[in-house]
C-alpha atoms as a PDB file:
ATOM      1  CA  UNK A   1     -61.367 257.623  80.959  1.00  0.00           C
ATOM      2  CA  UNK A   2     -60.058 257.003  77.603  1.00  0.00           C
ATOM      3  CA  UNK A   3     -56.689 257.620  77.973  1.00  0.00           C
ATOM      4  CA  UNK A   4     -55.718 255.103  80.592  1.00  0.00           C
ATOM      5  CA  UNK A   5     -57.586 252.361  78.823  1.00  0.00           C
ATOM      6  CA  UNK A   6     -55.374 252.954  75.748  1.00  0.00           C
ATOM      7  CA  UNK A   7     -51.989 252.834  77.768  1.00  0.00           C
ATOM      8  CA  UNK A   8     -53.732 249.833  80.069  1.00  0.00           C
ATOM      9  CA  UNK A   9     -54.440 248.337  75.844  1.00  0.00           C
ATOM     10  CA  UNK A  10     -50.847 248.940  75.027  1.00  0.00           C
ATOM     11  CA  UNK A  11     -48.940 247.542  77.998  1.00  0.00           C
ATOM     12  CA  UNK A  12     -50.799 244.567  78.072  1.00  0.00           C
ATOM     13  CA  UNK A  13     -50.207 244.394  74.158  1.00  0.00           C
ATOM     14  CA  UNK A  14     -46.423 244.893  74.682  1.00  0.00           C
ATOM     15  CA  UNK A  15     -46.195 242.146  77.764  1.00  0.00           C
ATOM     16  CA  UNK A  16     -48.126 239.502  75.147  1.00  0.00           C
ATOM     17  CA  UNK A  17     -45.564 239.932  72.259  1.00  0.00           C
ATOM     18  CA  UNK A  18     -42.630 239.095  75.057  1.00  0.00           C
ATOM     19  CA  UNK A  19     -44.838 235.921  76.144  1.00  0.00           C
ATOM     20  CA  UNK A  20     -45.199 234.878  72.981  1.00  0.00           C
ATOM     21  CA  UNK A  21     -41.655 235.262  71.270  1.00  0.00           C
ATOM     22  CA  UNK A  22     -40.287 232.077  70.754  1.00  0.00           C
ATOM     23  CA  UNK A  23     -37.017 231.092  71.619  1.00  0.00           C
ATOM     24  CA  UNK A  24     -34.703 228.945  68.383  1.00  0.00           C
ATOM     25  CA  UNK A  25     -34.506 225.654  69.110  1.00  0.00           C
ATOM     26  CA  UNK A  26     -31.419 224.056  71.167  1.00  0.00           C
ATOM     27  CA  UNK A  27     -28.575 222.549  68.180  1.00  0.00           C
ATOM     28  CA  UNK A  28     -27.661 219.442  69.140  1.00  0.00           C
ATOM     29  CA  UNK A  29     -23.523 219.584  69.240  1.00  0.00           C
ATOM     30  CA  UNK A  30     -21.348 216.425  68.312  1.00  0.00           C
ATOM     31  CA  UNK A  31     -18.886 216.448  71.430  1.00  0.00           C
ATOM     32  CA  UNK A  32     -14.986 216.730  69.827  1.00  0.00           C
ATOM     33  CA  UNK A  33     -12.635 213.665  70.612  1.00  0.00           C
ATOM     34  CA  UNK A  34     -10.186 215.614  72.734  1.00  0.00           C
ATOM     35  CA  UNK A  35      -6.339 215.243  71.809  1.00  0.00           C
ATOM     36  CA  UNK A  36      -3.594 214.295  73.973  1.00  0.00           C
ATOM     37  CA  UNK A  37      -0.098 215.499  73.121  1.00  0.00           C
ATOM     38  CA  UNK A  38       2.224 212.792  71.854  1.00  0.00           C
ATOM     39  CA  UNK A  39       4.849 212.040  74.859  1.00  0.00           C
ATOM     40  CA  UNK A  40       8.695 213.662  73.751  1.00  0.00           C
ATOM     41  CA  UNK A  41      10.497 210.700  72.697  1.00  0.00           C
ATOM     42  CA  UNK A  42      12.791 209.199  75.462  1.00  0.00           C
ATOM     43  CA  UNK A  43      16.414 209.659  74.403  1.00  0.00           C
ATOM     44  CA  UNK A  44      18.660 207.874  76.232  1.00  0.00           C
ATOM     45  CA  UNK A  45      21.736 209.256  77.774  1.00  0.00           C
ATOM     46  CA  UNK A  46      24.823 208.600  76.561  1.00  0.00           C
ATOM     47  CA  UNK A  47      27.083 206.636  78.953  1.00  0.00           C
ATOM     48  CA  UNK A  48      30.133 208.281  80.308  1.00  0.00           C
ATOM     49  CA  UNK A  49      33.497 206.281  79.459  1.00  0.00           C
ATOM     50  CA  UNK A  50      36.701 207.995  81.481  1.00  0.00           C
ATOM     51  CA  UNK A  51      38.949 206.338  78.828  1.00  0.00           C
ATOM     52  CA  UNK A  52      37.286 206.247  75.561  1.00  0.00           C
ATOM     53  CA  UNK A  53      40.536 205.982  73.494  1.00  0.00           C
ATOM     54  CA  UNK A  54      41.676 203.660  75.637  1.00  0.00           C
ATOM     55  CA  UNK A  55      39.808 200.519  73.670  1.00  0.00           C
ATOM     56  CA  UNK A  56      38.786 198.838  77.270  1.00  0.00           C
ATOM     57  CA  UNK A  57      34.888 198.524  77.951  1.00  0.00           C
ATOM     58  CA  UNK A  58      33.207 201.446  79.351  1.00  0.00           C
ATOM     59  CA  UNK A  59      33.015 199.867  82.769  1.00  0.00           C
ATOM     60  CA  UNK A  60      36.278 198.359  82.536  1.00  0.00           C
ATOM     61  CA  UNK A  61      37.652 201.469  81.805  1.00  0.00           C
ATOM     62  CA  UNK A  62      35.887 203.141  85.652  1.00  0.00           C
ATOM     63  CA  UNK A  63      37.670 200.224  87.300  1.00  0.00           C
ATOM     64  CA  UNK A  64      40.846 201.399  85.845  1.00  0.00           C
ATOM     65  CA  UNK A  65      39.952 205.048  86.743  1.00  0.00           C
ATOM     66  CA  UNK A  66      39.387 203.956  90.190  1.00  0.00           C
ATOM     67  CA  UNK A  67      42.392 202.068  89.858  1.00  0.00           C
ATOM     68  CA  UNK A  68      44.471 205.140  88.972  1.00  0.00           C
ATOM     69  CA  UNK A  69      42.678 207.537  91.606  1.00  0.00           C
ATOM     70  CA  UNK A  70      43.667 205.129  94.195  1.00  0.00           C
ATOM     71  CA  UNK A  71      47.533 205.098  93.004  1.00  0.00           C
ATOM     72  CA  UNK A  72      47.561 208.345  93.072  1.00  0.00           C
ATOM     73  CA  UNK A  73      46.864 208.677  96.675  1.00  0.00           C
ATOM     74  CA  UNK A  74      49.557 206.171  98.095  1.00  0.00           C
ATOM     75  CA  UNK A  75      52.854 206.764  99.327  1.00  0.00           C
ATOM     76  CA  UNK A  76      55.546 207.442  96.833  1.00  0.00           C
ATOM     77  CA  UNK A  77      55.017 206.703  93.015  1.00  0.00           C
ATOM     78  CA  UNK A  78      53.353 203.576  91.107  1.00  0.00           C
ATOM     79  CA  UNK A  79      53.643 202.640  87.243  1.00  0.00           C
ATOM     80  CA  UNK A  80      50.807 200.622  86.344  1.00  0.00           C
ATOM     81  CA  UNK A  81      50.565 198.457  82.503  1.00  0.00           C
ATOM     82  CA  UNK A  82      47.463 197.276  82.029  1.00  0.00           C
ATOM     83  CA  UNK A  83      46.773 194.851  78.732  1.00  0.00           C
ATOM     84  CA  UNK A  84      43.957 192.794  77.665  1.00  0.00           C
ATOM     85  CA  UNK A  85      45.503 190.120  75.439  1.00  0.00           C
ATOM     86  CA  UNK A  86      42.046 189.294  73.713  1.00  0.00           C
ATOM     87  CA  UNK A  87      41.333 192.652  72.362  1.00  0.00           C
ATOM     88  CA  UNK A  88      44.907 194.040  72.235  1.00  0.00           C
ATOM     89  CA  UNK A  89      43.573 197.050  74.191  1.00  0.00           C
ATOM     90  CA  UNK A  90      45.934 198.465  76.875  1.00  0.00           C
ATOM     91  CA  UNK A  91      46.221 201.502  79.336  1.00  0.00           C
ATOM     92  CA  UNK A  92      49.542 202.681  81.219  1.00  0.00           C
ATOM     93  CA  UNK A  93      49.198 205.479  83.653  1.00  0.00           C
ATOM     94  CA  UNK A  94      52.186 208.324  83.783  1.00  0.00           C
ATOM     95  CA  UNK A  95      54.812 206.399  85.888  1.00  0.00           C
ATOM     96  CA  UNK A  96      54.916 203.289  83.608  1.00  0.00           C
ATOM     97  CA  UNK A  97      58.104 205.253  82.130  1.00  0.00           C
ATOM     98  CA  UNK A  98      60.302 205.432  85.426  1.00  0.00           C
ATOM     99  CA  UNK A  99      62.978 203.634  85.926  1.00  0.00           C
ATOM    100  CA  UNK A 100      62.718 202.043  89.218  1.00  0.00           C
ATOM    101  CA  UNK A 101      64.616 198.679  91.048  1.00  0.00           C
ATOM    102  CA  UNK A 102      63.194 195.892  89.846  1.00  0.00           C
ATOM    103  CA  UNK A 103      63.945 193.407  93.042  1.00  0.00           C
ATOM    104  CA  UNK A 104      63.091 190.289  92.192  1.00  0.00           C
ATOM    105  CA  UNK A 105      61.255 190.436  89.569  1.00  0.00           C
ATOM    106  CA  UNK A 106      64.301 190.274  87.376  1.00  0.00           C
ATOM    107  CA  UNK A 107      64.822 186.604  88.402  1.00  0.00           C
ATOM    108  CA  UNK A 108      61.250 185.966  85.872  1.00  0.00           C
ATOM    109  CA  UNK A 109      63.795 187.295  82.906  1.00  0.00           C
ATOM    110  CA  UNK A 110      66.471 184.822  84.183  1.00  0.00           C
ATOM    111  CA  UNK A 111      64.122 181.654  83.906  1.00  0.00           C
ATOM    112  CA  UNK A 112      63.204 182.780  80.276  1.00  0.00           C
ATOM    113  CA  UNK A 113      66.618 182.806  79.549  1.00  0.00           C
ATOM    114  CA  UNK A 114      68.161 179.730  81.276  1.00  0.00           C
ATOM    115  CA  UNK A 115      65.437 177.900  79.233  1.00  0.00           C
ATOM    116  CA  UNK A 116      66.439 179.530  76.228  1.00  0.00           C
ATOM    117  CA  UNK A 117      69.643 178.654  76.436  1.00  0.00           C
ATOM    118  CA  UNK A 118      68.927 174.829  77.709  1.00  0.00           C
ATOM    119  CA  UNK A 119      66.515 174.218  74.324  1.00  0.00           C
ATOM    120  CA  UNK A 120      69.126 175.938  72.434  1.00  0.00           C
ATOM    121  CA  UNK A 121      71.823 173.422  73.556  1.00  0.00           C
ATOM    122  CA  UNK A 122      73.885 176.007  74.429  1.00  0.00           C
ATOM    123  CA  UNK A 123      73.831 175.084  77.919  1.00  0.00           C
ATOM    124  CA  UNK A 124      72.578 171.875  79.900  1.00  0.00           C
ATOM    125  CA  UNK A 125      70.650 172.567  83.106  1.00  0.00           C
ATOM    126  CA  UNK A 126      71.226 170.225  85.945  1.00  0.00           C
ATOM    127  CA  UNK A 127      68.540 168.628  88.169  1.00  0.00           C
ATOM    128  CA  UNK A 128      69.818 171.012  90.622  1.00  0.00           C
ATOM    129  CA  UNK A 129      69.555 173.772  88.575  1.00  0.00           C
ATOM    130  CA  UNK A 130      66.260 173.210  88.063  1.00  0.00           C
ATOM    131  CA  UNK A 131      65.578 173.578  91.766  1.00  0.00           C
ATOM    132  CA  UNK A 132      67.289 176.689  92.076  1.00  0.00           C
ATOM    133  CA  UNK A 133      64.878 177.596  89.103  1.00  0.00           C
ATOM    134  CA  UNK A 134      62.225 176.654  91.316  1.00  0.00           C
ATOM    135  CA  UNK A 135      63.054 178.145  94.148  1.00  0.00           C
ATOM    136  CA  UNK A 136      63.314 181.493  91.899  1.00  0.00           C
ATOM    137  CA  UNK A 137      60.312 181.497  91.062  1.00  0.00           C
ATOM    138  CA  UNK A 138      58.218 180.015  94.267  1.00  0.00           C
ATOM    139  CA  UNK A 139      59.944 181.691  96.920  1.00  0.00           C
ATOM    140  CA  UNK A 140      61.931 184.045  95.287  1.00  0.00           C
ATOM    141  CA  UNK A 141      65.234 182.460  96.693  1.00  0.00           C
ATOM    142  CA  UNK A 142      68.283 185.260  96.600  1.00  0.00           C
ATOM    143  CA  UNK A 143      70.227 182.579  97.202  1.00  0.00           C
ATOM    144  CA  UNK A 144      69.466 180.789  94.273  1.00  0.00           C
ATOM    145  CA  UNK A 145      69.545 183.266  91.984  1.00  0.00           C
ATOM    146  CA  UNK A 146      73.155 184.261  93.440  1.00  0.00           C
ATOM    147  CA  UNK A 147      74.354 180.738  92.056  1.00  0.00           C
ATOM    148  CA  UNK A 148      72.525 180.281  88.880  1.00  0.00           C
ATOM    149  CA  UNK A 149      73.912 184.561  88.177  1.00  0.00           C
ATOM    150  CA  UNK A 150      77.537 183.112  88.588  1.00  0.00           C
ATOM    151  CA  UNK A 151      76.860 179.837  87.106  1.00  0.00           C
ATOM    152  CA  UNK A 152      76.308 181.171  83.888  1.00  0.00           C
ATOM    153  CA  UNK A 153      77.148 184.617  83.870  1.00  0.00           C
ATOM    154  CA  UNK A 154      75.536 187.476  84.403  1.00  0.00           C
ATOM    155  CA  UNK A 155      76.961 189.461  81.195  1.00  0.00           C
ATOM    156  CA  UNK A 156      75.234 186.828  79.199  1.00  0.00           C
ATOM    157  CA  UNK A 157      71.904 187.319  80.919  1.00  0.00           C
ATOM    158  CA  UNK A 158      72.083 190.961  80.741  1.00  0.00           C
ATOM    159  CA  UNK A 159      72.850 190.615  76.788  1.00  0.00           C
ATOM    160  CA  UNK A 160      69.470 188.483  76.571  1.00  0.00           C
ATOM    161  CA  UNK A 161      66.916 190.798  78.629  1.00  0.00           C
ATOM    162  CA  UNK A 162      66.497 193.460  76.188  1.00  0.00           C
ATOM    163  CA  UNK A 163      64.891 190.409  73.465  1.00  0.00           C
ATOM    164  CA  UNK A 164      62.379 189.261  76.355  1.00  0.00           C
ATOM    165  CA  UNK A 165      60.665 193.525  75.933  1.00  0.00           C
ATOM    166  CA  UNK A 166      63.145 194.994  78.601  1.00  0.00           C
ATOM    167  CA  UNK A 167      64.817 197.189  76.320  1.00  0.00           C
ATOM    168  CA  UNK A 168      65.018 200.280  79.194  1.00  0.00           C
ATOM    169  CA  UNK A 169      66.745 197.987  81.485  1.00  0.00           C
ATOM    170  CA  UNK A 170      69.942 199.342  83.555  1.00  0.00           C
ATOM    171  CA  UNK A 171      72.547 197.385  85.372  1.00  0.00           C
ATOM    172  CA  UNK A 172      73.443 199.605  87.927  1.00  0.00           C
ATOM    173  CA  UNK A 173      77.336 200.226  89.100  1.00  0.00           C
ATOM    174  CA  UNK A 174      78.885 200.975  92.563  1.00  0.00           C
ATOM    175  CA  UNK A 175      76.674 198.929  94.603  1.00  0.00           C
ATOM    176  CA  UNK A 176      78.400 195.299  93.390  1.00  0.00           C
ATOM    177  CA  UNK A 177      81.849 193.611  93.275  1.00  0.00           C
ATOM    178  CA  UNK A 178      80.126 191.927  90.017  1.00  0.00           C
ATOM    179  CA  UNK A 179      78.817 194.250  87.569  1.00  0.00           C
ATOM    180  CA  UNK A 180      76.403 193.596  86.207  1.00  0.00           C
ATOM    181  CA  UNK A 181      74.473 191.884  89.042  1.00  0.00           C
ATOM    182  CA  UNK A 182      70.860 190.512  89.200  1.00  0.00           C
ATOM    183  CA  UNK A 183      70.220 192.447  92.343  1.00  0.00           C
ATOM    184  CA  UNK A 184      70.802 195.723  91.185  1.00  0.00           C
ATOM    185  CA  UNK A 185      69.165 196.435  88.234  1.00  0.00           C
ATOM    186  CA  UNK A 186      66.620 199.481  87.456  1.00  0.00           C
ATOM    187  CA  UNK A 187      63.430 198.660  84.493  1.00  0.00           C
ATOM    188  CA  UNK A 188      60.362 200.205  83.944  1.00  0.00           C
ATOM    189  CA  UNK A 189      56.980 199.293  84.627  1.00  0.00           C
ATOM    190  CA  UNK A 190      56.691 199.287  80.500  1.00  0.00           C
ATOM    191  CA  UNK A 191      59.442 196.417  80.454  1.00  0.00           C
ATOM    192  CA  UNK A 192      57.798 194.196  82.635  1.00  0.00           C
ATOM    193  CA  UNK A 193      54.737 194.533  80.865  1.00  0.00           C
ATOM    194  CA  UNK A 194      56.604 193.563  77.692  1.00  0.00           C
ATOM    195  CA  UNK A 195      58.431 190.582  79.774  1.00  0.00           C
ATOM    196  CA  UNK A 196      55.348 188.745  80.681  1.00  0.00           C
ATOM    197  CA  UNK A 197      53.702 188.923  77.631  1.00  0.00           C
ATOM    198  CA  UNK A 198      56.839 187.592  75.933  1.00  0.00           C
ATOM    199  CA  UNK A 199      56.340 184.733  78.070  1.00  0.00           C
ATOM    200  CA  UNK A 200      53.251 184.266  76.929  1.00  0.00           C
ATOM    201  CA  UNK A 201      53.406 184.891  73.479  1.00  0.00           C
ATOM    202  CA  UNK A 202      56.869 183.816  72.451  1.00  0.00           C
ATOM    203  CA  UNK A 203      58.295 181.210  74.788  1.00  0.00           C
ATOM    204  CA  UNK A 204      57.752 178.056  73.904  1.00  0.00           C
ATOM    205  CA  UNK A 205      54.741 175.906  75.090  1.00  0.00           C
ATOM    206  CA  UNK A 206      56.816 173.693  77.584  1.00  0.00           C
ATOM    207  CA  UNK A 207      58.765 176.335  78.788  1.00  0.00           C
ATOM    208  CA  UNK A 208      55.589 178.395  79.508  1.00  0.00           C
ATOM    209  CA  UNK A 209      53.915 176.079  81.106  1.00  0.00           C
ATOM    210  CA  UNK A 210      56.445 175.602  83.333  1.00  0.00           C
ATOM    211  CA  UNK A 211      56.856 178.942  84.309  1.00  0.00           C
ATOM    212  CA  UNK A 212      52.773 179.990  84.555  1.00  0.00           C
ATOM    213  CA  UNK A 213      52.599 176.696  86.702  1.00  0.00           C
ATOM    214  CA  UNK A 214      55.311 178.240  89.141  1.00  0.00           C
ATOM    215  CA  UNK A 215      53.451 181.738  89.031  1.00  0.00           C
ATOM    216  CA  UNK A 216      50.113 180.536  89.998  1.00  0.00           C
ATOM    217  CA  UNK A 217      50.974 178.591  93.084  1.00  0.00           C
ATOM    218  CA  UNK A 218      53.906 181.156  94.746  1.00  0.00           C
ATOM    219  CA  UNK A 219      54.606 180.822  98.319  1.00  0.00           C
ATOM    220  CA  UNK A 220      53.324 182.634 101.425  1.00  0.00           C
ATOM    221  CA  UNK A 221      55.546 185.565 100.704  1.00  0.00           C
ATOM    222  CA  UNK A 222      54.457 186.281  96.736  1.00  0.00           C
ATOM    223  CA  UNK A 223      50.483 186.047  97.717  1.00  0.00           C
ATOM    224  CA  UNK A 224      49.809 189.829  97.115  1.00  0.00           C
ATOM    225  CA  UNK A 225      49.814 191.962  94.224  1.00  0.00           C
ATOM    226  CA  UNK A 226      48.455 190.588  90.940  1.00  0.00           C
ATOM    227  CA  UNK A 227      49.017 187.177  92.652  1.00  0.00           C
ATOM    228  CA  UNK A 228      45.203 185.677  93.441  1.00  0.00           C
ATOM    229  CA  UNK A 229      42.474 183.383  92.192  1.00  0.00           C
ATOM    230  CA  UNK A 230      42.947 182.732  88.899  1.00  0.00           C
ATOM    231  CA  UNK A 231      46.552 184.415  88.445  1.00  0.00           C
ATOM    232  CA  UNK A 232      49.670 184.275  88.395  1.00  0.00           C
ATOM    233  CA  UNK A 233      52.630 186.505  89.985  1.00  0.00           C
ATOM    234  CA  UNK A 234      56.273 187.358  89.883  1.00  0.00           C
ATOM    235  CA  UNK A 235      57.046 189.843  92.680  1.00  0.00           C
ATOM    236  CA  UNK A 236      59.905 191.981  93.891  1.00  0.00           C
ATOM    237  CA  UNK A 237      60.998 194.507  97.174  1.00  0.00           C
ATOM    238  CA  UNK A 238      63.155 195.432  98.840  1.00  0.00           C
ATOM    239  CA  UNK A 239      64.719 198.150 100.405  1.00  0.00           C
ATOM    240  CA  UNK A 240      67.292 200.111  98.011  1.00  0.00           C
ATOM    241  CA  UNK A 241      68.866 203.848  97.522  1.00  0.00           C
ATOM    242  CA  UNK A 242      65.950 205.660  98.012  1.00  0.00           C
ATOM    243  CA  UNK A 243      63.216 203.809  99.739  1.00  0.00           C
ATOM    244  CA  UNK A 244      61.880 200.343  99.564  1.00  0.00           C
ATOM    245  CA  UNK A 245      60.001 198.970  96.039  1.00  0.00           C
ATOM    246  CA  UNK A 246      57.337 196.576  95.380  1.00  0.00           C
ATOM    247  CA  UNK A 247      57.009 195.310  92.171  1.00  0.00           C
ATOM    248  CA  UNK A 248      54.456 192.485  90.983  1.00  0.00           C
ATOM    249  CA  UNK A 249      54.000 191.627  87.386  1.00  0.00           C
ATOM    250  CA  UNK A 250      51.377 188.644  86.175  1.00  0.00           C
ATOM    251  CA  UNK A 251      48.339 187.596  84.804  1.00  0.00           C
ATOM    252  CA  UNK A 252      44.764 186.962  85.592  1.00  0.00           C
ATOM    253  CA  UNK A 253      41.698 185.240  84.276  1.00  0.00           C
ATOM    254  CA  UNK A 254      40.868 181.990  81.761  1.00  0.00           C
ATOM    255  CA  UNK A 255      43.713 181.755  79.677  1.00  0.00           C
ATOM    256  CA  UNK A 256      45.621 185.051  81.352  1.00  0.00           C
ATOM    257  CA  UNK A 257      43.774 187.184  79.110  1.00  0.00           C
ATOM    258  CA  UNK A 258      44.755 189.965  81.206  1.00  0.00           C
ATOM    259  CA  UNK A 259      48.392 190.840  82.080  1.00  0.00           C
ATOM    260  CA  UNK A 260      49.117 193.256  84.780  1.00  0.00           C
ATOM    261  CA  UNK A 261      52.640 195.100  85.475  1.00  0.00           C
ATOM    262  CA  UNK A 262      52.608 197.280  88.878  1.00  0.00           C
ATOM    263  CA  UNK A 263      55.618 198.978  89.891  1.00  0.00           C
ATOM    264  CA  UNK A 264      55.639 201.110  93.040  1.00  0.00           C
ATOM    265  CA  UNK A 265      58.746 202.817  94.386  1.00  0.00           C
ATOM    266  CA  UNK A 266      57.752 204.373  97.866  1.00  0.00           C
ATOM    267  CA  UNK A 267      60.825 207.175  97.621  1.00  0.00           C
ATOM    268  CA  UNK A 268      60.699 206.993 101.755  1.00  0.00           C
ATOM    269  CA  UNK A 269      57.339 207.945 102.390  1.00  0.00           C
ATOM    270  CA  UNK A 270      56.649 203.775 103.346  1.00  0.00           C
ATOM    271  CA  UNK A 271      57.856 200.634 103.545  1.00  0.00           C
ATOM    272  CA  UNK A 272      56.947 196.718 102.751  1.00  0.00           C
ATOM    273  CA  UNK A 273      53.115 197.057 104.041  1.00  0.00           C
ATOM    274  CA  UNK A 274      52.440 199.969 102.275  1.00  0.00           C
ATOM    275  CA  UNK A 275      53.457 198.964  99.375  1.00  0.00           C
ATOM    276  CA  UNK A 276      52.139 195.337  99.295  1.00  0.00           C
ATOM    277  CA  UNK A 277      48.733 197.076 100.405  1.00  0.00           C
ATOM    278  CA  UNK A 278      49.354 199.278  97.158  1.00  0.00           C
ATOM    279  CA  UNK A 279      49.717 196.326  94.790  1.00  0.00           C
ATOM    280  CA  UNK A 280      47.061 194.398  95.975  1.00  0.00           C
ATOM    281  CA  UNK A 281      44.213 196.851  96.079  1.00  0.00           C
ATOM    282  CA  UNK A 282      45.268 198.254  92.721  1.00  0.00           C
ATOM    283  CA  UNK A 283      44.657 194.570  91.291  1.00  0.00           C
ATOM    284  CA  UNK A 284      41.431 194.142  93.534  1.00  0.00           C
ATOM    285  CA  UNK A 285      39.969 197.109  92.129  1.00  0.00           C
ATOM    286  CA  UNK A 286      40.457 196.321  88.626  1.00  0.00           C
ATOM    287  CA  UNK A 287      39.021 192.627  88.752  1.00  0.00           C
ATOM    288  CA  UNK A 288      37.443 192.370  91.876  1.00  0.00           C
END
């Protein structure tokens, strides 16, 4: 009976050393702060400016993007000067280069120079003339322009235009008995540009304000184009060799900061309502 008491002995030994092993005591852990990752810094992105060299503000510069997108998808062709006379900064598209019939808008040139030529003593306008002036300018009166052209010569006037900026002008032969003649005459849209800033620049105050009065408060028949709140207009059309053209050339905003020069020849592919819808929406777009 020995034997199994010994093993009985021994297994109960062995189960009293596991029930008596003690287990280490527990460390008590200091939790860790737990680290959020620093956000990526926000970098703004860089605004997109169609025209950078240009000198216009950025969105400035989208209006005359529009502006140009828009010309390009009217009938015929249309030069377009664009100048802010604050900044100096100006934009012409690639038809402010053609030569195209000015209309009527050579009869702005004719004031400048009838002035001119009044202050200078070399000539002394009439009360009537001064109507016909007028009527120029308001109406855009053919008639009146016919007699002031014979009046006082249409070589002389034609000799002055190139000092007013329209240095690409072209009288235009074999469509007149008088040559030159206000009514057929080609200029670019560059030359009108330079035309009414001359006016504003260089003419003198009296004269000026005489002839910015007459532009902001046109008849019935010059309200389209750059012609508007705040503005002032010269415009031309008429049909010619090769389809109709409507011109407008003027200024807009608080002392005409900006001038505006449109020229649009519709080489047969439209007539008077296209191209006074052309005109006008170009100049909405760029200061609606």
């Amino acid at each position: 009976m020995l034997r199994p008491i010994l093993v009985a002995c021994a297994l109960a030994l062995t189960a009293c050393g596991h029930a008596v092993t003690a287990e280490p005591p527990a460390v008590a852990r200091t939790p860790q702060p737990q680290h959020t990752p620093a956000a990526a810094p926000l970098v703004a992105t860089p605004e997109v400016c169609p025209m950078p060299d240009s000198g216009l503000e950025c969105n400035f510069q989208k209006r005359v993007k529009a502006a140009q997108d828009y010309a390009e998808t009217r009938p015929g062709t249309v030069g377009i000067v664009l100048r802010d006379r604050k900044t100096g900064a100006m934009w012409r598209n690639g038809h402010a280069g053609d030569l195209t019939w000015t209309a009527s808008t050579i009869k702005l040139a004719m004031v400048v120079n009838l002035l001119e030529r009044h202050r200078a003593g070399k000539i002394k306008l009439s009360s009537e003339d001064r109507k016909l002036m007028t009527a120029m300018l308001h109406s855009s009166d053919d008639e009146a322009a016919n007699t002031l052209w014979k009046r006082y010569g249409g070589t002389t006037f034609n000799a002055a235009f190139g000092k007013y900026g329209m240095t690409e002008l072209v009288a235009q032969k074999g469509y007149s008995a008088t040559f030159p003649y206000w009514g057929y005459e080609k200029c670019t849209t560059n030359d009108l540009d330079r035309l009414i800033n001359y006016i504003l620049d260089t003419v003198p105050a009296a004269d000026r304000d005489y002839i910015t009065g007459q532009m902001r408060q046109v008849g019935p028949e010059q309200q389209w184009g750059v012609w508007g709140p705040d503005s002032g207009a010269k415009n031309g059309w008429s049909e010619e060799d090769g389809g109709w053209v409507m011109n407008s050339v003027g200024f807009v905003g608080p002392d005409a900061r900006y001038t505006v020069a449109i020229m649009n020849s519709l080489k047969g592919e439209g007539g008077y309502d296209e191209g006074r819808e052309t005109d006008t929406e170009i100049t909405r777009i760029l200061f609606r």
